[in-house]
PDB file of N, CA and C in Angstrom:
ATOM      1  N   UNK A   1     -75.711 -20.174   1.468  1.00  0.00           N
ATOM      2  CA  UNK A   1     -76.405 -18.953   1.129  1.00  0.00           C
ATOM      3  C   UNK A   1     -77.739 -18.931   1.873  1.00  0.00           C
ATOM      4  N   UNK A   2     -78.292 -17.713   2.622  1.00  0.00           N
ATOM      5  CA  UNK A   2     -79.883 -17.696   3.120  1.00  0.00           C
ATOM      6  C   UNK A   2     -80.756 -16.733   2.621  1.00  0.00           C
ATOM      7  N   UNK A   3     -81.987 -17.593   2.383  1.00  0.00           N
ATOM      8  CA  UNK A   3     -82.946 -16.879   1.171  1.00  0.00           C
ATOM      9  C   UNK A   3     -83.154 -15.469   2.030  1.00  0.00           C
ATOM     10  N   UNK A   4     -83.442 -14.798   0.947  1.00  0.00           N
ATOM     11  CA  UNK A   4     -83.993 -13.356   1.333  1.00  0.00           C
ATOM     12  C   UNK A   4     -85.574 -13.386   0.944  1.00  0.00           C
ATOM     13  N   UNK A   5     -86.622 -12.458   1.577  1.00  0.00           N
ATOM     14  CA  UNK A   5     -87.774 -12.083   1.550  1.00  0.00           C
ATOM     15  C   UNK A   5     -87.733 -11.192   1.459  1.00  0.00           C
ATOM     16  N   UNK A   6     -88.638 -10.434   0.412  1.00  0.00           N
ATOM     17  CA  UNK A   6     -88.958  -9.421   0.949  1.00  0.00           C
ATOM     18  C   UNK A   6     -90.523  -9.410   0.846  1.00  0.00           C
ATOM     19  N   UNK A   7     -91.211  -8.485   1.996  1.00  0.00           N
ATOM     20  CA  UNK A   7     -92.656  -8.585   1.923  1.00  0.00           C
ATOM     21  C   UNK A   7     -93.473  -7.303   1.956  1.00  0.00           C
ATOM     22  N   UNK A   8     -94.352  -6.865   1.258  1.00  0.00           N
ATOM     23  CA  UNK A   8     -94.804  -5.211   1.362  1.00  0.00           C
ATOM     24  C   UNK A   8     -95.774  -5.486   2.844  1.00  0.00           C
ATOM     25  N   UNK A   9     -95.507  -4.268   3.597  1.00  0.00           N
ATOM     26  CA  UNK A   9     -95.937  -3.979   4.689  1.00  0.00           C
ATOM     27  C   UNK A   9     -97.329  -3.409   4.534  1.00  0.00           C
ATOM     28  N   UNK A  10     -98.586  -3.225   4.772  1.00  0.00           N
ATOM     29  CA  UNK A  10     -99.838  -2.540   5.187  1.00  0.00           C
ATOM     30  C   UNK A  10     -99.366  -0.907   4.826  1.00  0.00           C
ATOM     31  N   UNK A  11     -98.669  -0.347   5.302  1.00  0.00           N
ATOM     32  CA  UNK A  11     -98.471   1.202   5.312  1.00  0.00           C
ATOM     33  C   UNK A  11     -97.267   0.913   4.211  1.00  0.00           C
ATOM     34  N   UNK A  12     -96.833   0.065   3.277  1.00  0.00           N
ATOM     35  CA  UNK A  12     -96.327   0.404   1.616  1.00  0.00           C
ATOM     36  C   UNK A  12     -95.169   0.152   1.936  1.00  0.00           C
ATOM     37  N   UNK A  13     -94.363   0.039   3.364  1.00  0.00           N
ATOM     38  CA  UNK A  13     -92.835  -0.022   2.986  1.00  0.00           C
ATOM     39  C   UNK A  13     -92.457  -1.546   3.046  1.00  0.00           C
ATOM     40  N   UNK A  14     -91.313  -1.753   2.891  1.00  0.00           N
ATOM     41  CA  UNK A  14     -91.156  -3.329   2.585  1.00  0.00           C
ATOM     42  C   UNK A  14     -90.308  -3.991   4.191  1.00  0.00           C
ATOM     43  N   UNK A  15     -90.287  -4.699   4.155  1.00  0.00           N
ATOM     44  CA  UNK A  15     -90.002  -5.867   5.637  1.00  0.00           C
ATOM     45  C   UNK A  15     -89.478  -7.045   4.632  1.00  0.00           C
ATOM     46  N   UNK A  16     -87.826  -7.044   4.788  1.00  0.00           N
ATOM     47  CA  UNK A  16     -86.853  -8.058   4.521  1.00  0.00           C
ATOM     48  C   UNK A  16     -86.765  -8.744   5.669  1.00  0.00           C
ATOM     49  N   UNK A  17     -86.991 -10.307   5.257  1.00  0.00           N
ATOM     50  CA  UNK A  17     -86.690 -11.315   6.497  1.00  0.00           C
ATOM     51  C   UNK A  17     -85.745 -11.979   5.663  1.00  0.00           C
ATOM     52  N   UNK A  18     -84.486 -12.789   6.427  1.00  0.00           N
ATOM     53  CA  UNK A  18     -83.594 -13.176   6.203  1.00  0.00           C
ATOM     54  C   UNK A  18     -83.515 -14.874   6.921  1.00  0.00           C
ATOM     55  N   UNK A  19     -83.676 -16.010   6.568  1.00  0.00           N
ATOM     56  CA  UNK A  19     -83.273 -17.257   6.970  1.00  0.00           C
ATOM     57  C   UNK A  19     -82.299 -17.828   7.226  1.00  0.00           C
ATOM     58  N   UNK A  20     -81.528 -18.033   8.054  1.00  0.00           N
ATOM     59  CA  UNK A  20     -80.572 -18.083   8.751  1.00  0.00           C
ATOM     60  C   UNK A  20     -80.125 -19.750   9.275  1.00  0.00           C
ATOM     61  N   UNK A  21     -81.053 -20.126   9.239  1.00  0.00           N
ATOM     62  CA  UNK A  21     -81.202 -21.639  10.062  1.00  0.00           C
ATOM     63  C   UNK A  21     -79.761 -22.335   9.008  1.00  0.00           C
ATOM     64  N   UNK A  22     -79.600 -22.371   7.811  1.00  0.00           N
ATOM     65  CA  UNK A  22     -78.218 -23.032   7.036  1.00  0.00           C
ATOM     66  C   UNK A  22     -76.709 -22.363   8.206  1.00  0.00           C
ATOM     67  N   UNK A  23     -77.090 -21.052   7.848  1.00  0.00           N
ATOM     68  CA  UNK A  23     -75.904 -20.480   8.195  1.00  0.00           C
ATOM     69  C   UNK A  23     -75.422 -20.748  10.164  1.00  0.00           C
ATOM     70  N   UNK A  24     -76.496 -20.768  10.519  1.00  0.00           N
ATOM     71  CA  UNK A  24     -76.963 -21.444  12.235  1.00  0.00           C
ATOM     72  C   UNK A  24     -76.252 -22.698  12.478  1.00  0.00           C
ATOM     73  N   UNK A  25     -77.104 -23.242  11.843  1.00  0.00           N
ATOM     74  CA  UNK A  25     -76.540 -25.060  11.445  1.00  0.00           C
ATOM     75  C   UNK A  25     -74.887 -25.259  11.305  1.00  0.00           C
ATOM     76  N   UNK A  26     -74.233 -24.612  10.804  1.00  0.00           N
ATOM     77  CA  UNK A  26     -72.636 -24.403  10.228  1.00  0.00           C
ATOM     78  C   UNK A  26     -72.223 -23.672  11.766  1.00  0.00           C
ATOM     79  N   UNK A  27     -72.134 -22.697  11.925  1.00  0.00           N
ATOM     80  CA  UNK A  27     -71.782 -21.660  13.304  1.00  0.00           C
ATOM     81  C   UNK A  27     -71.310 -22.323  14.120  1.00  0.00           C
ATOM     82  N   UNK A  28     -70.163 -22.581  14.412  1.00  0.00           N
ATOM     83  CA  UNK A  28     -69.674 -22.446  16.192  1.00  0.00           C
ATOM     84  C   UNK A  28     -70.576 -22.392  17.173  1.00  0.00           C
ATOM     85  N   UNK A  29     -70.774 -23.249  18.208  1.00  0.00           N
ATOM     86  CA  UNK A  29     -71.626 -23.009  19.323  1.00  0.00           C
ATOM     87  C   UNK A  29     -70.759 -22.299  20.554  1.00  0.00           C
ATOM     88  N   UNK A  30     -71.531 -20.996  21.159  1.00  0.00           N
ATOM     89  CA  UNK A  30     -70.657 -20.669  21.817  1.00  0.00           C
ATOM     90  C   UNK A  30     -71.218 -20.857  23.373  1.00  0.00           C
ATOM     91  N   UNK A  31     -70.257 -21.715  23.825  1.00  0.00           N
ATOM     92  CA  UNK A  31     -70.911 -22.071  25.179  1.00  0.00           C
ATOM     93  C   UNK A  31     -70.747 -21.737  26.434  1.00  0.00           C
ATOM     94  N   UNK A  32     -70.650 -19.957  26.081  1.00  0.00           N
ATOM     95  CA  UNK A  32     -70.854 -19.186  27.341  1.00  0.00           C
ATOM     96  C   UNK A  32     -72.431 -18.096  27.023  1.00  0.00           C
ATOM     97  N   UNK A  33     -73.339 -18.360  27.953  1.00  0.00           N
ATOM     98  CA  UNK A  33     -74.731 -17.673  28.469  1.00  0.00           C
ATOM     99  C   UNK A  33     -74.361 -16.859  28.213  1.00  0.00           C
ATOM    100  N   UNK A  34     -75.555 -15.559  27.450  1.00  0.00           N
ATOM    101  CA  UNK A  34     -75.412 -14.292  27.914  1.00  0.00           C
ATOM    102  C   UNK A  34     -75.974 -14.251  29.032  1.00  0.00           C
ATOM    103  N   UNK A  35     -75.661 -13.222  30.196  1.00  0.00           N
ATOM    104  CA  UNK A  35     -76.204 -12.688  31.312  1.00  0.00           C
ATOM    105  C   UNK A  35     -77.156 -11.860  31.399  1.00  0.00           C
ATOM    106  N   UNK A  36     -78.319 -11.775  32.144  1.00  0.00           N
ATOM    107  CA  UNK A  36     -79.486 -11.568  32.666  1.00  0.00           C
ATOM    108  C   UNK A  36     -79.461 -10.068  32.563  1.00  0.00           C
ATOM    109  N   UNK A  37     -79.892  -9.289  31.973  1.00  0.00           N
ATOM    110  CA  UNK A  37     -80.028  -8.071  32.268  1.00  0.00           C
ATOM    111  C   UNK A  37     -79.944  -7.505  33.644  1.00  0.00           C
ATOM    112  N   UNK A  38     -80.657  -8.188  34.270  1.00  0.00           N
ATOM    113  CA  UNK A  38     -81.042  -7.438  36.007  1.00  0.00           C
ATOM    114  C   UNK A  38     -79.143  -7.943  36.215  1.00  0.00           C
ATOM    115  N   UNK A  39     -78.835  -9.278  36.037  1.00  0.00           N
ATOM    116  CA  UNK A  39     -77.062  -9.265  36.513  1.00  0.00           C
ATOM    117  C   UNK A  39     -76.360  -8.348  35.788  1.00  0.00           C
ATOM    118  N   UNK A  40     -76.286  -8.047  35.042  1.00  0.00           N
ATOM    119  CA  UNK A  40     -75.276  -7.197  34.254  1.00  0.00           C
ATOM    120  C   UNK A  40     -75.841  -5.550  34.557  1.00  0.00           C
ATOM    121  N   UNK A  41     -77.039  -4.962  35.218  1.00  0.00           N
ATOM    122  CA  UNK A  41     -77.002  -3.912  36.199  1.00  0.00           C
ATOM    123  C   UNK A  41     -76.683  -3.775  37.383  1.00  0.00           C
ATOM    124  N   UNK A  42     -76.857  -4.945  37.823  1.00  0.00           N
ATOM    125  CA  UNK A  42     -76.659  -5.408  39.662  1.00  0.00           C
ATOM    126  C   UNK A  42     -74.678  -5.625  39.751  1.00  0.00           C
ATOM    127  N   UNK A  43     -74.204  -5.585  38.230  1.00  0.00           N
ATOM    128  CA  UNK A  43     -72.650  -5.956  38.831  1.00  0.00           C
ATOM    129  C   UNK A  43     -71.990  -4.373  38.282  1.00  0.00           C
ATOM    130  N   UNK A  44     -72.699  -3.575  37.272  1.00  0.00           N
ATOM    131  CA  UNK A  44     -72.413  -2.455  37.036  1.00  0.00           C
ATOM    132  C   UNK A  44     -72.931  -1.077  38.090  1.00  0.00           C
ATOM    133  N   UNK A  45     -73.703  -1.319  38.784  1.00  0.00           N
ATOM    134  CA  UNK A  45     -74.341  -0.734  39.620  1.00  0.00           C
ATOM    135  C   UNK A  45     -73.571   0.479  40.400  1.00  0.00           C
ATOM    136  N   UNK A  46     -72.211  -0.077  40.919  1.00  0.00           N
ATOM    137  CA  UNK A  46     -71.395   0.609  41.768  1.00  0.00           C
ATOM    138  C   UNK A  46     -70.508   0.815  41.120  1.00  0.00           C
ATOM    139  N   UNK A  47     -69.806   1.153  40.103  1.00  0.00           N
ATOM    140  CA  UNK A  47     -69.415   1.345  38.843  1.00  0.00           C
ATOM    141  C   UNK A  47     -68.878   2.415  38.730  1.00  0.00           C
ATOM    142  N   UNK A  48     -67.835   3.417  38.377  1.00  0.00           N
ATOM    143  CA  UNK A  48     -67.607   4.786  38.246  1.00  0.00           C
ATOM    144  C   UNK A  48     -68.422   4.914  37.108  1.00  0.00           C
ATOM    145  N   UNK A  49     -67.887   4.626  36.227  1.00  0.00           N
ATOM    146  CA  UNK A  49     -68.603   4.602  34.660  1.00  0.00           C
ATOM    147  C   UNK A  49     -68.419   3.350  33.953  1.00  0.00           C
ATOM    148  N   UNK A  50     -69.774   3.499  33.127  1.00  0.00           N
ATOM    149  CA  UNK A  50     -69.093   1.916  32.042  1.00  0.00           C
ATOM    150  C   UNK A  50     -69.858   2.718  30.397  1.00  0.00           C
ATOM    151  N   UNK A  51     -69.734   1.876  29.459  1.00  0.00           N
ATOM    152  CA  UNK A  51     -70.447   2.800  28.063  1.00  0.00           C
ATOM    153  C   UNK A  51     -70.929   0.956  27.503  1.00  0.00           C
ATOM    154  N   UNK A  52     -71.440   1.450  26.295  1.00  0.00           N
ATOM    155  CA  UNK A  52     -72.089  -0.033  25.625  1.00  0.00           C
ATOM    156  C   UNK A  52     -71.712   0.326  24.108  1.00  0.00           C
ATOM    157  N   UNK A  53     -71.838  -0.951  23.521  1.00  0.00           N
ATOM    158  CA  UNK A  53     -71.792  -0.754  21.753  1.00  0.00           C
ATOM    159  C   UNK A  53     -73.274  -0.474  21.378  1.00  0.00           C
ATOM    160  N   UNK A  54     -73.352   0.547  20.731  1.00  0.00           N
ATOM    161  CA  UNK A  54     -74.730   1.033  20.199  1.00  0.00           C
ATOM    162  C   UNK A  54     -75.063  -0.275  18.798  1.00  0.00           C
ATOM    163  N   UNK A  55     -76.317  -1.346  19.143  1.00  0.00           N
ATOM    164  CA  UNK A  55     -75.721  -2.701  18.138  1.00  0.00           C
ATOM    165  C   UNK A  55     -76.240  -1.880  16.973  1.00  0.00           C
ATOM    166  N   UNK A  56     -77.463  -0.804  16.752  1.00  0.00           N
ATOM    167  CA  UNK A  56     -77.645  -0.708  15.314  1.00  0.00           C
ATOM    168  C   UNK A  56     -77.242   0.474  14.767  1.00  0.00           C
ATOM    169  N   UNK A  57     -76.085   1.435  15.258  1.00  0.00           N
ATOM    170  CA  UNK A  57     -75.522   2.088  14.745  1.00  0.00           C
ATOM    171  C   UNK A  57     -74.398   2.161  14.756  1.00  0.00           C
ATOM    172  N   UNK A  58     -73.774   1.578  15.568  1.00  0.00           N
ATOM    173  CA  UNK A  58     -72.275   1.363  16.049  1.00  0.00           C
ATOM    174  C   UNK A  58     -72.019  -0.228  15.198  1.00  0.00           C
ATOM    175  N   UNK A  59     -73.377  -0.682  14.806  1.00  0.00           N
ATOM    176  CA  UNK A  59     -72.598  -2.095  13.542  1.00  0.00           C
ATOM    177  C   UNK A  59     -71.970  -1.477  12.394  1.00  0.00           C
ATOM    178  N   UNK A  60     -72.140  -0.568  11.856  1.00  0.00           N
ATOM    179  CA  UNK A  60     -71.130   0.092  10.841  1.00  0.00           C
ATOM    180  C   UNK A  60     -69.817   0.151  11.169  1.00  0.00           C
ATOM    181  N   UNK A  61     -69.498   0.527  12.228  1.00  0.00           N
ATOM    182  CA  UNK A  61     -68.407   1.203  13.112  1.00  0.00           C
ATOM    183  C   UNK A  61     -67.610  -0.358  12.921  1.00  0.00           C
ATOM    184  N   UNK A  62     -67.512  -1.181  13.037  1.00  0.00           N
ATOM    185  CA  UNK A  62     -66.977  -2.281  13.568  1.00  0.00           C
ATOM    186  C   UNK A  62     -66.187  -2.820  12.024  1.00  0.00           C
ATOM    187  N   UNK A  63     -64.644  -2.742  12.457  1.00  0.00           N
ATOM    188  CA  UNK A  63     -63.560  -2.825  11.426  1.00  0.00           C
ATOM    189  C   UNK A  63     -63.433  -4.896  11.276  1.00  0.00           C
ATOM    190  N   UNK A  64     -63.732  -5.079  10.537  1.00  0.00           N
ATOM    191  CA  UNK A  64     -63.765  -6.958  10.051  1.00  0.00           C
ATOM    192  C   UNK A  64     -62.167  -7.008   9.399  1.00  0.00           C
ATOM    193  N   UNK A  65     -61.440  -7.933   9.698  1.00  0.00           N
ATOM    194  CA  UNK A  65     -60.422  -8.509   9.509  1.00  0.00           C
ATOM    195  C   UNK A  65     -60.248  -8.939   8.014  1.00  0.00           C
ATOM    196  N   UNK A  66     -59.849  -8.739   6.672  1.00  0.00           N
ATOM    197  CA  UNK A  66     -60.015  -8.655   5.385  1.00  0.00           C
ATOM    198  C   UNK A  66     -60.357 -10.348   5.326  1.00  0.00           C
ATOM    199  N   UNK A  67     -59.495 -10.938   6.455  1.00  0.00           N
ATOM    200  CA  UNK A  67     -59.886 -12.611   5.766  1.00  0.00           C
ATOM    201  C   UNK A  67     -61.311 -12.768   6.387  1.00  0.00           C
ATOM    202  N   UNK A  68     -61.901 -12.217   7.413  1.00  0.00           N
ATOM    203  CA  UNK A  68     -63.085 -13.003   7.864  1.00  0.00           C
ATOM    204  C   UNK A  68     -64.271 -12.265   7.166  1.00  0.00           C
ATOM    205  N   UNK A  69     -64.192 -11.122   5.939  1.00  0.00           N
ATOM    206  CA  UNK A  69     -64.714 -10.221   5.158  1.00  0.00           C
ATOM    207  C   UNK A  69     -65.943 -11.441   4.708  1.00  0.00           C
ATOM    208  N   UNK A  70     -65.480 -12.655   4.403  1.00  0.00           N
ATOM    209  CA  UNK A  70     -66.489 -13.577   3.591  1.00  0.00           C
ATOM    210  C   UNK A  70     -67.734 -14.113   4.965  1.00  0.00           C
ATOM    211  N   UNK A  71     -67.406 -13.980   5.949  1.00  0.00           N
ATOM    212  CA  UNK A  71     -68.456 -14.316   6.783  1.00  0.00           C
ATOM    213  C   UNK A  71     -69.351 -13.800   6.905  1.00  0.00           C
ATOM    214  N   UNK A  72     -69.307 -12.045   7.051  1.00  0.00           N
ATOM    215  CA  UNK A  72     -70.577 -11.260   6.870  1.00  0.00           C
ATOM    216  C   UNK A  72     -70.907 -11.097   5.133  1.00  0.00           C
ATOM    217  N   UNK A  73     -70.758 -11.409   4.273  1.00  0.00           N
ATOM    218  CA  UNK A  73     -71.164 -10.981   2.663  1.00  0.00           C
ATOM    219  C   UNK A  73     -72.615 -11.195   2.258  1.00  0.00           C
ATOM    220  N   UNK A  74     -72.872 -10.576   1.970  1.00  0.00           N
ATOM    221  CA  UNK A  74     -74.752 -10.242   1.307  1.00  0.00           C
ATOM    222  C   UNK A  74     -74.300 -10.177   0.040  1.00  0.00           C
ATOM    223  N   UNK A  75     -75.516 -11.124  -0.577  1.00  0.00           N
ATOM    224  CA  UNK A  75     -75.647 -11.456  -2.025  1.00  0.00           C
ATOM    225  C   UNK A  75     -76.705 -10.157  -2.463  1.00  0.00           C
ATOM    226  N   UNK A  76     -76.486  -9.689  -3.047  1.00  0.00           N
ATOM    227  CA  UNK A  76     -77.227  -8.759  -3.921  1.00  0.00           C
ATOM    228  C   UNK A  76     -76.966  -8.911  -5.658  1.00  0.00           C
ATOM    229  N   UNK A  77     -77.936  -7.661  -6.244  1.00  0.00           N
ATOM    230  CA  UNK A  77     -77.524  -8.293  -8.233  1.00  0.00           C
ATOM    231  C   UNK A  77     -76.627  -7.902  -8.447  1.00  0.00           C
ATOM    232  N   UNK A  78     -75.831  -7.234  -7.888  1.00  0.00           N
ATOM    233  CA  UNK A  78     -74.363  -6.841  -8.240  1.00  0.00           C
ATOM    234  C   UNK A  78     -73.494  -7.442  -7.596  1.00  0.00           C
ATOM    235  N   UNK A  79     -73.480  -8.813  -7.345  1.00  0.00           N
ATOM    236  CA  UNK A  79     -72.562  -9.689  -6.680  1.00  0.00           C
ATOM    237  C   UNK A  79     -72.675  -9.834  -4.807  1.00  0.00           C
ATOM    238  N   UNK A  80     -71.507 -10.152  -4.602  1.00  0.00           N
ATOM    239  CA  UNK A  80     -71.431  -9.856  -3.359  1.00  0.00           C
ATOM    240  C   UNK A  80     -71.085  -8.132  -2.516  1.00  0.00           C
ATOM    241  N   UNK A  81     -71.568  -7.853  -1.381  1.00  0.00           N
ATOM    242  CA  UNK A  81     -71.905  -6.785  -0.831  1.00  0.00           C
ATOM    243  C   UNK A  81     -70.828  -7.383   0.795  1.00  0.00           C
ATOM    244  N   UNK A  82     -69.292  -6.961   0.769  1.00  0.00           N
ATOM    245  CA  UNK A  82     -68.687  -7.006   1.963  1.00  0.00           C
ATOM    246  C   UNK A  82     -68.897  -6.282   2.908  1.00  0.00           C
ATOM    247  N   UNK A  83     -68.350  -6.647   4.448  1.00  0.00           N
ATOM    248  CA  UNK A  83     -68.706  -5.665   5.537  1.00  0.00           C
ATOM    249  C   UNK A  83     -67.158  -5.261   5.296  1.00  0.00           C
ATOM    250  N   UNK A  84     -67.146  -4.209   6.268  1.00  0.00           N
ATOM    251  CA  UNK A  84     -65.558  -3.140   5.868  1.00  0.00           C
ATOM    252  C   UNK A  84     -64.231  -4.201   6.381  1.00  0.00           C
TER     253      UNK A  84
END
């Protein structure tokens, strides 16, 4: 489980930080680099077209496999909180 924060911000709204380092520690290492921004324009460059995953609105969008449902789960007071 990783603790939650929450902290009131200067202008009243709140800033949740989330600790991660348990769940880090456990994780699969995946031992392929992401690529360099400037490479991943320089190889799209000449390109007819290409599109991207929008990460903070298009993370809704993204259908989870019912068994791997327990990997993303948020603890809240009403239990656990699954991704779709």
């Amino acid at each position: 489980m990783s603790l939650v924060i929450i902290v009131p911000k200067k202008n009243g709204k709140l800033k949740i930080y989330i600790d991660f380092r348990k769940l880090n520690a456990t994780a699969k290492k995946d031992p392929h680099l992401l690529p360099f921004t400037d490479e991943v324009l320089n190889t799209i460059a000449m390109c007819e077209t290409y599109s991207f995953l929008d990460g903070y609105l298009g993370y809704h969008e993204i259908s989870i496999a019912p068994k791997d449902r327990y990997k993303i789960a948020f603890v809240q007071t009403r239990g656990l909180l699954y991704g779709r």
